[in-house]
Protein backbone atom coordinates (compact mmCIF):
# COMPACT_ATOMS: atom_id res chain seq x y z
CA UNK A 1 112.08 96.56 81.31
CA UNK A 2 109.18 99.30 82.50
CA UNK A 3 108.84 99.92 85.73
CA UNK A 4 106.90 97.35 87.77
CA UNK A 5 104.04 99.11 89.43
CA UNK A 6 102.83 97.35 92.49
CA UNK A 7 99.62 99.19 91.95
CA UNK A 8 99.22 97.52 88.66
CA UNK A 9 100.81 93.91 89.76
CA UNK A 10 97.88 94.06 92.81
CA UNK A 11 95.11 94.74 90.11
CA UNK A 12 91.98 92.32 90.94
CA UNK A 13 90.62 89.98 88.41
CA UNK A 14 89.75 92.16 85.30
CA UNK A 15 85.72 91.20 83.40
CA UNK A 16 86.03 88.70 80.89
CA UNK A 17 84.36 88.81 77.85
CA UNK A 18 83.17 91.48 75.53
CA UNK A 19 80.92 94.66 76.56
CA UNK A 20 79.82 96.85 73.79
CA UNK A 21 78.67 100.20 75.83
CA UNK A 22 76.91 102.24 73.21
CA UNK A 23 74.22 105.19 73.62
CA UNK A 24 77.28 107.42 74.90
CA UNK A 25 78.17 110.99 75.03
CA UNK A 26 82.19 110.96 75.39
CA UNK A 27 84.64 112.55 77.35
CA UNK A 28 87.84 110.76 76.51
CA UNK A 29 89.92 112.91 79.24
CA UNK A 30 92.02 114.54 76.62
CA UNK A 31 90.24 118.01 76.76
CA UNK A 32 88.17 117.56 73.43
CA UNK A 33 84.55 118.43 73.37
CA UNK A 34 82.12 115.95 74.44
CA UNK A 35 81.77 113.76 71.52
CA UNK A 36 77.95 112.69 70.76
CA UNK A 37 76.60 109.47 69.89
CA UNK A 38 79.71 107.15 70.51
CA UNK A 39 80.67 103.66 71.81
CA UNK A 40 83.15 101.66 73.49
CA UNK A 41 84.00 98.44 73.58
CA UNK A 42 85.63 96.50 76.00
CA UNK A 43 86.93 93.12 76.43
CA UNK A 44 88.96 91.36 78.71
CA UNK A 45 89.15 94.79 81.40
CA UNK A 46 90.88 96.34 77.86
CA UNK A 47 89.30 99.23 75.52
CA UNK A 48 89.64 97.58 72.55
CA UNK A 49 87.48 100.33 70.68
CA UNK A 50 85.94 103.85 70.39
CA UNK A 51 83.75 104.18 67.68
CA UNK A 52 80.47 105.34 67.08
CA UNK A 53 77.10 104.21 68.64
CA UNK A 54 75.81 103.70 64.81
CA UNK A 55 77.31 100.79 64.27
CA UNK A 56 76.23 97.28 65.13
CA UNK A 57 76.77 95.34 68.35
CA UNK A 58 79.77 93.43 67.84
CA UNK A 59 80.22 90.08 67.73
CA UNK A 60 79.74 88.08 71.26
CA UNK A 61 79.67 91.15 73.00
CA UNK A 62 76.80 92.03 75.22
CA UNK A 63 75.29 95.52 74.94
CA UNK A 64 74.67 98.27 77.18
CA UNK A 65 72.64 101.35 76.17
CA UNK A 66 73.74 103.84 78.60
CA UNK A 67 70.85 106.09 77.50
CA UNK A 68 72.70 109.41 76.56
CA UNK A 69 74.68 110.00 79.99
CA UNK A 70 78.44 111.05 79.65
CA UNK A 71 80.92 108.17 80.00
CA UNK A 72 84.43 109.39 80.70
CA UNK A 73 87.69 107.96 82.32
CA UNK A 74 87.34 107.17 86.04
CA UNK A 75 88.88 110.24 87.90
CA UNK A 76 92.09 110.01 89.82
CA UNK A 77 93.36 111.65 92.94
CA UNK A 78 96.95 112.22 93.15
CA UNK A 79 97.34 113.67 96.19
CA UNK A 80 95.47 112.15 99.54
CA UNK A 81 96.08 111.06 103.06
CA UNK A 82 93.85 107.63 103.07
CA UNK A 83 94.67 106.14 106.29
CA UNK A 84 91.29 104.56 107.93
CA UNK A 85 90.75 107.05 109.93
CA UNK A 86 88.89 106.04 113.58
CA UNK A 87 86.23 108.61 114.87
CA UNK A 88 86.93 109.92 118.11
CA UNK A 89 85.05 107.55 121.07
CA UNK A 90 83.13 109.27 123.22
CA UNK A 91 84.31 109.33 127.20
CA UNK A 92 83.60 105.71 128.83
CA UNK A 93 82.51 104.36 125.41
CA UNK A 94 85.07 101.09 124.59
CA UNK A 95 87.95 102.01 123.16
CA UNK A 96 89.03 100.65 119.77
CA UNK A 97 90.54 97.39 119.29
CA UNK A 98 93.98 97.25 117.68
CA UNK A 99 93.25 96.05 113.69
CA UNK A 100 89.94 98.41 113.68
CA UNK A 101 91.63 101.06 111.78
CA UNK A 102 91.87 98.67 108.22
CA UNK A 103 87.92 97.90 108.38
CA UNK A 104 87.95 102.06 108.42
CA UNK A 105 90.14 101.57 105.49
CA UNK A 106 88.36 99.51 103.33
CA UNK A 107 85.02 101.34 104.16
CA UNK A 108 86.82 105.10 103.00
CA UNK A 109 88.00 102.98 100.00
CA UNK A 110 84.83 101.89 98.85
CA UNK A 111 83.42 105.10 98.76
CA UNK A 112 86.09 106.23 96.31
CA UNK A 113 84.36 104.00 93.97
CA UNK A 114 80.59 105.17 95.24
CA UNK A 115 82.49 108.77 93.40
CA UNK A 116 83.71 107.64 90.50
CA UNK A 117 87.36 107.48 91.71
CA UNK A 118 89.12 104.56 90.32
CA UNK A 119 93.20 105.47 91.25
CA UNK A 120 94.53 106.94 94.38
CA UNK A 121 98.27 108.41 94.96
CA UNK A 122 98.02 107.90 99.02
CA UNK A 123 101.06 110.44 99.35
CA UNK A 124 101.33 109.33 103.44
CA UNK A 125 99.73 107.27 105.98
CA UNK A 126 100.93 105.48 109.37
CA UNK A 127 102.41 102.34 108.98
CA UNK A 128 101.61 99.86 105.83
CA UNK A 129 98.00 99.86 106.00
CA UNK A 130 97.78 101.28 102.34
CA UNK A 131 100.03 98.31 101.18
CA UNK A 132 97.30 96.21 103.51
CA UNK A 133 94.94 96.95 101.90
CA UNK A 134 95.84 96.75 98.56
CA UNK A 135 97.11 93.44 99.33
CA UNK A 136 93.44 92.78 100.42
CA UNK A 137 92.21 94.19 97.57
CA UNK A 138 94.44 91.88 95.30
CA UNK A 139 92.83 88.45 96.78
CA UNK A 140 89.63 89.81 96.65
CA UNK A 141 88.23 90.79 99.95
CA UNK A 142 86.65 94.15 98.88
CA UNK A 143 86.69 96.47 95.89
CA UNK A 144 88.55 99.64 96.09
CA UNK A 145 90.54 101.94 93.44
CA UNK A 146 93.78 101.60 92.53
CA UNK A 147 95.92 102.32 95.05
CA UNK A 148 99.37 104.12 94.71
CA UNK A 149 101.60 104.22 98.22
CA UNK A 150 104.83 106.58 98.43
CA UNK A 151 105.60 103.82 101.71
CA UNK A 152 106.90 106.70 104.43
CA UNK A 153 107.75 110.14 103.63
CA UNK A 154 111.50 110.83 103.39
CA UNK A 155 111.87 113.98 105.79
CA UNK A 156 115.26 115.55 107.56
CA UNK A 157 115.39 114.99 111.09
CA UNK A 158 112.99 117.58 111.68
CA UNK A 159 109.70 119.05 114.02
CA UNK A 160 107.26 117.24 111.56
CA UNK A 161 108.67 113.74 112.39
CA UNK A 162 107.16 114.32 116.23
CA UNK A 163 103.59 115.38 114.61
CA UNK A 164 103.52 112.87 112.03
CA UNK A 165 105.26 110.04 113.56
CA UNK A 166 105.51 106.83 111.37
CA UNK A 167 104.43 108.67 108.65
CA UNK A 168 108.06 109.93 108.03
CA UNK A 169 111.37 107.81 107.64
CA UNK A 170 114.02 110.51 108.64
CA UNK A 171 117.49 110.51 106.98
CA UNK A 172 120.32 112.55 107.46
CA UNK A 173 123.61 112.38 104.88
CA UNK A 174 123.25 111.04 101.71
CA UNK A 175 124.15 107.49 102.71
CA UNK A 176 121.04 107.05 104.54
CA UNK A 177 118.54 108.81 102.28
CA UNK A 178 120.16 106.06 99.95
CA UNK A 179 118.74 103.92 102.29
CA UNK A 180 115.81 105.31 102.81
CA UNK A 181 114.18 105.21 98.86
CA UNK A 182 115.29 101.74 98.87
CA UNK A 183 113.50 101.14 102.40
CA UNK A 184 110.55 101.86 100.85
CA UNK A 185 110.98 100.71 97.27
CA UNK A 186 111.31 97.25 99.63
CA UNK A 187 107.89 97.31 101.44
CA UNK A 188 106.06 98.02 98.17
CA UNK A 189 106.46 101.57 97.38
CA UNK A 190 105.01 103.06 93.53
CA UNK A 191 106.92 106.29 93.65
CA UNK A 192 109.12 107.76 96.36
CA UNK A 193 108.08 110.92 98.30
CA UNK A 194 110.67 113.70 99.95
CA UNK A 195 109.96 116.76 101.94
CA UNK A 196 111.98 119.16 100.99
CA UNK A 197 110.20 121.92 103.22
CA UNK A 198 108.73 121.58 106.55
CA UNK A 199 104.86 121.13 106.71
CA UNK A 200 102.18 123.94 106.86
CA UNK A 201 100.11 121.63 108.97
CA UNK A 202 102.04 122.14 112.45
CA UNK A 203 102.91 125.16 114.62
CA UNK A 204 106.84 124.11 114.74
CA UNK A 205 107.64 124.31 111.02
CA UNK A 206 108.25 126.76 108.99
CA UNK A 207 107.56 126.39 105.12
CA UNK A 208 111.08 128.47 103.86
CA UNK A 209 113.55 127.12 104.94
CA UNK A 210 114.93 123.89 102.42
CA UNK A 211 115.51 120.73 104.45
CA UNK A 212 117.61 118.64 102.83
CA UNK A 213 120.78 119.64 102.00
CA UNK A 214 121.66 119.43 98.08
CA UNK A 215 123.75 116.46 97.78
CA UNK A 216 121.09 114.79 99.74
CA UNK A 217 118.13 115.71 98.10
CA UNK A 218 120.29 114.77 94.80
CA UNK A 219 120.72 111.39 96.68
CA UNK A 220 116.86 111.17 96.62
CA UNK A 221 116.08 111.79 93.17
CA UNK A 222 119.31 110.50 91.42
CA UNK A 223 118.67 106.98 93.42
CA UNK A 224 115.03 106.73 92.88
CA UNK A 225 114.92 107.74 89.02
CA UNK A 226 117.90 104.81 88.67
CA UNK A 227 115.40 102.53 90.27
CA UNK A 228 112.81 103.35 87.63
CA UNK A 229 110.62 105.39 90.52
CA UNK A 230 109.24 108.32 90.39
CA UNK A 231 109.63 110.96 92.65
CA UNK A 232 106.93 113.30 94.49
CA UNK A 233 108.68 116.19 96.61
CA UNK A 234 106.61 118.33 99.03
CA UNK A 235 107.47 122.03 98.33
CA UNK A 236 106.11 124.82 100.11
CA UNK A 237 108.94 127.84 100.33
CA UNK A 238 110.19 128.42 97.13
CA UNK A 239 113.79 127.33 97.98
CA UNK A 240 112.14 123.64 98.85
CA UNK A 241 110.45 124.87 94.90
CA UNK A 242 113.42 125.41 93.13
CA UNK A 243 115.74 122.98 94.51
CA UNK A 244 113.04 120.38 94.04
CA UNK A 245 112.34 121.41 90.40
CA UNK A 246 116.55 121.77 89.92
CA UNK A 247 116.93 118.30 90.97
CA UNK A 248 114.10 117.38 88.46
CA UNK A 249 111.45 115.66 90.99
CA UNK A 250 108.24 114.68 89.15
CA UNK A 251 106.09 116.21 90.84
CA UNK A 252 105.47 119.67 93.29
CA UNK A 253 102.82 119.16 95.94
CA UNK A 254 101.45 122.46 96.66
CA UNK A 255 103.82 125.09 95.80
CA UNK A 256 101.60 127.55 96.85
CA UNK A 257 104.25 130.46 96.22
CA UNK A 258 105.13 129.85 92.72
CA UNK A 259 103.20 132.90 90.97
CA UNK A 260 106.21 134.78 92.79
CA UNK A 261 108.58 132.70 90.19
CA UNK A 262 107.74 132.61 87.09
CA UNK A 263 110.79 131.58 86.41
CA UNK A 264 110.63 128.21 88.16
CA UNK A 265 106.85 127.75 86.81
CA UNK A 266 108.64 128.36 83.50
CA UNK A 267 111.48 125.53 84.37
CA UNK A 268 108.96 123.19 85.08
CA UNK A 269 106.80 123.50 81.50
CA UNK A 270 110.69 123.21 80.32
CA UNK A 271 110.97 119.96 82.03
CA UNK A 272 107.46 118.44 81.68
CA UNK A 273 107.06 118.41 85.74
CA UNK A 274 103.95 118.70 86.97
CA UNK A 275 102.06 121.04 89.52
CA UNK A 276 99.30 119.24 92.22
CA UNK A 277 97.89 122.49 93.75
CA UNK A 278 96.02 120.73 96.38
CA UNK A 279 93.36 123.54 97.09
CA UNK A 280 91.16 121.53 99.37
CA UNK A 281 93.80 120.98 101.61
CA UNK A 282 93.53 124.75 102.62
CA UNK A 283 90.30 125.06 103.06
CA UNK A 284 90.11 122.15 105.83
CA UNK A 285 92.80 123.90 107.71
CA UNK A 286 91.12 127.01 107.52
CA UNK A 287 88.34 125.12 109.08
CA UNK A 288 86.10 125.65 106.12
CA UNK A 289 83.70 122.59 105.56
CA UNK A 290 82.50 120.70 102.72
CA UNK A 291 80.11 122.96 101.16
CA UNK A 292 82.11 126.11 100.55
CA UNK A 293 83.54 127.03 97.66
CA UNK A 294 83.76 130.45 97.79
CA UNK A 295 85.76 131.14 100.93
CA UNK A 296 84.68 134.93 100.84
CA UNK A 297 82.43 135.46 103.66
CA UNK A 298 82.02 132.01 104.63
CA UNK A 299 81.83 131.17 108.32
CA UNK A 300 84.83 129.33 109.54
CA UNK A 301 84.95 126.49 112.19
CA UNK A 302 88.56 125.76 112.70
CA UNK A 303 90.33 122.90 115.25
CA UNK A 304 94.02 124.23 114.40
CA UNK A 305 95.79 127.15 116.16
CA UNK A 306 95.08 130.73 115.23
CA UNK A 307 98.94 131.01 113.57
CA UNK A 308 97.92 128.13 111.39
CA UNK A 309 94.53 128.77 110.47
CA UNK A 310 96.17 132.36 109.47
CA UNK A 311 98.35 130.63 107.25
CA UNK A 312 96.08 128.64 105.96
CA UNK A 313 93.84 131.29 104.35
CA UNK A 314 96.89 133.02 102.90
CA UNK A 315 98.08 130.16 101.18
CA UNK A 316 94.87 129.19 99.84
CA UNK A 317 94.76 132.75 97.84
CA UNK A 318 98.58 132.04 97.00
CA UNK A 319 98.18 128.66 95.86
CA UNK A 320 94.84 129.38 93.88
CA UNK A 321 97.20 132.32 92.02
CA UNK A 322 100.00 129.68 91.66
CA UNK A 323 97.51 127.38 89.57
CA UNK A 324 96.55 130.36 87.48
CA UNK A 325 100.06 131.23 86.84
CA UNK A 326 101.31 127.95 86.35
CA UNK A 327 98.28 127.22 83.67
CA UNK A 328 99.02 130.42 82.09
CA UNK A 329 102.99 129.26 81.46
CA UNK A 330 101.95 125.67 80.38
CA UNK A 331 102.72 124.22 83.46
CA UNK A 332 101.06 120.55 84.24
CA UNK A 333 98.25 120.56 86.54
CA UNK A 334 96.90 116.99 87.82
CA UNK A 335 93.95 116.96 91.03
CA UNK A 336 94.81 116.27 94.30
CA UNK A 337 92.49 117.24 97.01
CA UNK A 338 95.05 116.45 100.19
CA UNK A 339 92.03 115.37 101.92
CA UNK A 340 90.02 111.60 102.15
CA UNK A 341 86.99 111.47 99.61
CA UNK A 342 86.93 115.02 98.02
CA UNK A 343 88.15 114.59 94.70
CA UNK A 344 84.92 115.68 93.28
CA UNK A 345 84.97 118.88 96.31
CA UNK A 346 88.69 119.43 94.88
CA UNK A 347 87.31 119.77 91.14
CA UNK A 348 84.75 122.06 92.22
CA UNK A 349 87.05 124.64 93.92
CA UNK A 350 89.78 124.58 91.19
CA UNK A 351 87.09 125.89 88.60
CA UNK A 352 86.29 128.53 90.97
CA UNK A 353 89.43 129.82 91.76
CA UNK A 354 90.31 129.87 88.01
CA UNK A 355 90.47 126.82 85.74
CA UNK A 356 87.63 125.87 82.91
CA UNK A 357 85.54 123.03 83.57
CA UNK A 358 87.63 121.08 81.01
CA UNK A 359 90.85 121.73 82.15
CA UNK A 360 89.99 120.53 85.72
CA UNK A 361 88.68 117.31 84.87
CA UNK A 362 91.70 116.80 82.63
CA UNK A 363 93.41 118.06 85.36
CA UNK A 364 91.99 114.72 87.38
CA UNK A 365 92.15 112.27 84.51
CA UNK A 366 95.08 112.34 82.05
CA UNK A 367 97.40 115.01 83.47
CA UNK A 368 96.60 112.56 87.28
CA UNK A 369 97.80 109.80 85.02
CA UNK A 370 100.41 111.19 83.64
CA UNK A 371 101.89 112.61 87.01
CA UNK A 372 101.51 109.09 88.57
CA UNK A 373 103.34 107.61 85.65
CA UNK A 374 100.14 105.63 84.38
CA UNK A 375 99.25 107.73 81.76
CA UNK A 376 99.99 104.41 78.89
CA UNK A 377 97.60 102.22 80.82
CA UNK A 378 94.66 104.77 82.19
CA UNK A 379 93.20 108.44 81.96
CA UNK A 380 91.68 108.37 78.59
CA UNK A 381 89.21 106.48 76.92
CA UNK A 382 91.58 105.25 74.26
CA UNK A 383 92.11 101.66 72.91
CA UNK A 384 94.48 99.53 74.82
CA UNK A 385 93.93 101.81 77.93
CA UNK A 386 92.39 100.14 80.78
CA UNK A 387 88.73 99.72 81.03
CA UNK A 388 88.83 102.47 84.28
CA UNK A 389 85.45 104.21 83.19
CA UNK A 390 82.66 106.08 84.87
CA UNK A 391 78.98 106.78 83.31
CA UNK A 392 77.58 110.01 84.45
CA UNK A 393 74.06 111.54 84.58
CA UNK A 394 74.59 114.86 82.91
CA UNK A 395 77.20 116.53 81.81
CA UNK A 396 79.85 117.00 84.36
CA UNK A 397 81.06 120.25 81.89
CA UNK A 398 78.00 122.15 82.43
CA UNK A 399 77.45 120.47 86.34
CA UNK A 400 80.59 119.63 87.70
CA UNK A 401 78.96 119.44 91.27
CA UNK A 402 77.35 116.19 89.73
CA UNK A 403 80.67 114.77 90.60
CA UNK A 404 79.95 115.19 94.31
CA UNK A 405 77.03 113.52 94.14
CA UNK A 406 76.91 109.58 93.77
CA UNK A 407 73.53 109.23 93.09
CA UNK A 408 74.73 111.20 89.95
CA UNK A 409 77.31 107.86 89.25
CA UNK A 410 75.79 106.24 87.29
CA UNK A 411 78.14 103.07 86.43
CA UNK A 412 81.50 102.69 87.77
CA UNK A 413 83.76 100.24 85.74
CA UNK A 414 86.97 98.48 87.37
CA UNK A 415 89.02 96.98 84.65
CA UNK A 416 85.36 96.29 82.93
CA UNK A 417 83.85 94.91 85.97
CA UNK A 418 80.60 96.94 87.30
CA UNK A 419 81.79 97.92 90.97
CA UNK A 420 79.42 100.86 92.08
CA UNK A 421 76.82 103.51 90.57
CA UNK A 422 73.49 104.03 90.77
CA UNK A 423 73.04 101.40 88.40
CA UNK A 424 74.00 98.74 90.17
CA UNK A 425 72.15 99.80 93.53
CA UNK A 426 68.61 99.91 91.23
CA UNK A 427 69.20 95.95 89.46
CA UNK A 428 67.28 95.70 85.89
CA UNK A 429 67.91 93.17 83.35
CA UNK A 430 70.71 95.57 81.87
CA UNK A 431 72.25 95.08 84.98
CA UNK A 432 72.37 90.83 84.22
CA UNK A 433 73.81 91.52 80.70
CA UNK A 434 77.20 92.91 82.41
CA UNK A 435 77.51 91.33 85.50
């Protein structure tokens, strides 16, 4: 039996009917040119058809000229913190009520959408407001994207767990890691996440030193792949690297260090394991804001301490070399921008610091697919895939900062159903035909 995603089992209602979108240029996600003149249908939330934008409306379905823009697979993010964040209250103002922090939820998720971003991999967040909202999601309440949740982190007893909190579920001994994958497998997990380094993120951890022991980090993995789960590992210092890739996680998140092992980059190509280089993430610790993506020269206005901010702009330039290297030895290499909203920020500064236009939005559309295990129901527009697609105005090849910009979003589908875009904010009778 394949593995039961509760992603997929909390999907809303998908469009019914038949919607013949024709008047396309294509990106199918796979890395192929743009292909002119093409069309898609889609019926029941399902690509049932590519074909070209010659050919006749088909039968019952209603048609939608998108007028030359680029349609292309909704992007994913496999790598972000989504956790409904509350702004700080000024002095005297009231303080937030408990429950306020899953209105801030729904609000960040409904901006994914505004972006084009139809599938999330929230890799930790406090509590189960992910599963929350999801759950909301489900019965209708608001429209958000998919919506991947590792549960808690699996950590060591460790410094992180008094940053992070109930972020982490620490287990020591291989008994209770055991326990832990199936803690979380129980409150609705899609994939199981383990740290097997400490986090770059506070002053009392160091990034080298491996925190799990090997029998217990074998406990993660050989439990979670028997489950049918995949397994994302945090790996910063190249032992929590290579005893992550020995062990034969899924996925590395960061591995900023691996262009000083080619060896392990060429293990992972071996193994099909993919990289998430999470770029972004260094720039906000670096205190670098939105706009920048060429760190040189660029004014920084950091909130972390000096040791950290230091480390920060190191392991951007190591982690930008790591996706270089691990591209050049035919590693994997799926988006994740380790921050809330910046998927389209995160494509931007991988094609600076090294990858093509193409690769990077592959990079956040089949490879993201692949590396969340979803790559035979989304990623590419490709019959029987999932009717996850975005219309674009221009070509995000050329002007991949259109991507940023969601009065560039044209149409955002949602299993077929028109959920955001430009489109939908400036009603025409086109509009009717689909809704």
């Amino acid at each position: 039996m394949p593995h039961r995603f509760p992603a997929l089992i909390a999907a809303p209602p998908a469009a019914q009917g038949r919607l013949w979108l024709t008047g396309a240029r294509l990106f199918d996600g796979t890395g192929a040119p743009l292909r002119e003149n093409a069309a898609v249908l889609v019926e029941d939330g399902i690509i049932r058809r590519v074909a070209g934008a010659a050919e006749p409306c088909p039968d019952g379905a209603r048609p939608l000229d998108v007028g030359g823009r680029v349609l292309m697979p909704g992007l994913t993010d496999a790598h972000t913190h989504t956790s409904g964040m509350i702004p700080k209250v000024a002095k005297g103002a009231e303080p937030p009520l408990p429950g306020v922090d899953a209105h801030f939820m729904a609000a960040e998720l409904r901006d994914y959408l505004r972006f084009g971003v139809t599938t999330i991999r929230v890799v930790g967040s406090q509590g189960l407001l992910p599963q929350q909202a999801r759950q909301a999601m489900r019965y209708g309440a608001f429209r958000g994207p998919r919506l991947l949740t590792c549960g808690k982190i699996i950590s060591a007893t460790a410094p992180g767990g008094r940053f992070y909190g109930d972020m982490y579920r620490e287990a020591d001994g291989e008994d209770d890691v055991r326990r832990a994958v199936r803690e979380q497998i129980r409150a609705g997990a899609d994939f199981v996440k383990v740290m097997t380094t400490g986090a770059r993120s506070n002053e009392l951890e160091d990034p080298e030193p491996l925190q799990f022991t090997d029998p217990e980090l074998a406990a993660v993995t050989e439990e979670a792949h028997r489950l049918g789960y995949r397994v994302a590992a945090h790996a910063e210092g190249l032992d929590g690297c290579a005893a992550a890739i020995r062990h034969g996680v899924d996925t590395i998140e960061h591995g900023m260090y691996l262009n000083q092992r080619p060896d392990l980059l060429d293990a992972m190509a071996a193994a099909g394991q993919v990289l998430v280089p999470t770029l972004t993430g260094y720039y906000w610790m670096s205190g670098l804001g939105e706009e920048v993506i060429d760190p040189a020269g660029a004014q920084a206005h950091p909130d972390m301490p000096p040791v950290l901010v230091e480390l920060a702009q190191h392991n951007l330039n190591e982690g930008a070399a790591s996706m270089r290297a691990a591209r050049s030895a035919g590693v994997k290499i799926a988006l994740g921008s380790d921050t809330s909203l910046a998927t389209g920020l995160e494509i931007r500064r991988m094609i600076h610091h090294g990858l093509t236009p193409a690769e990077t939005l592959v990079a956040a559309t089949s490879t993201a697919a692949e590396a969340l295990g979803l790559d035979e129901h989304l990623g590419t527009v490709a019959e029987g895939k999932l009717a996850d697609l975005i219309v674009v105005d221009g070509d995000p090849l050329a002007e991949p900062h259109l991507l940023s910009d969601p009065d560039r979003i044209w149409l955002v589908l949602q299993l077929g159903v028109p959920v955001a875009g430009r489109l939908l904010a400036n009603p025409n009778p086109g509009v009717r035909q689909i809704t």
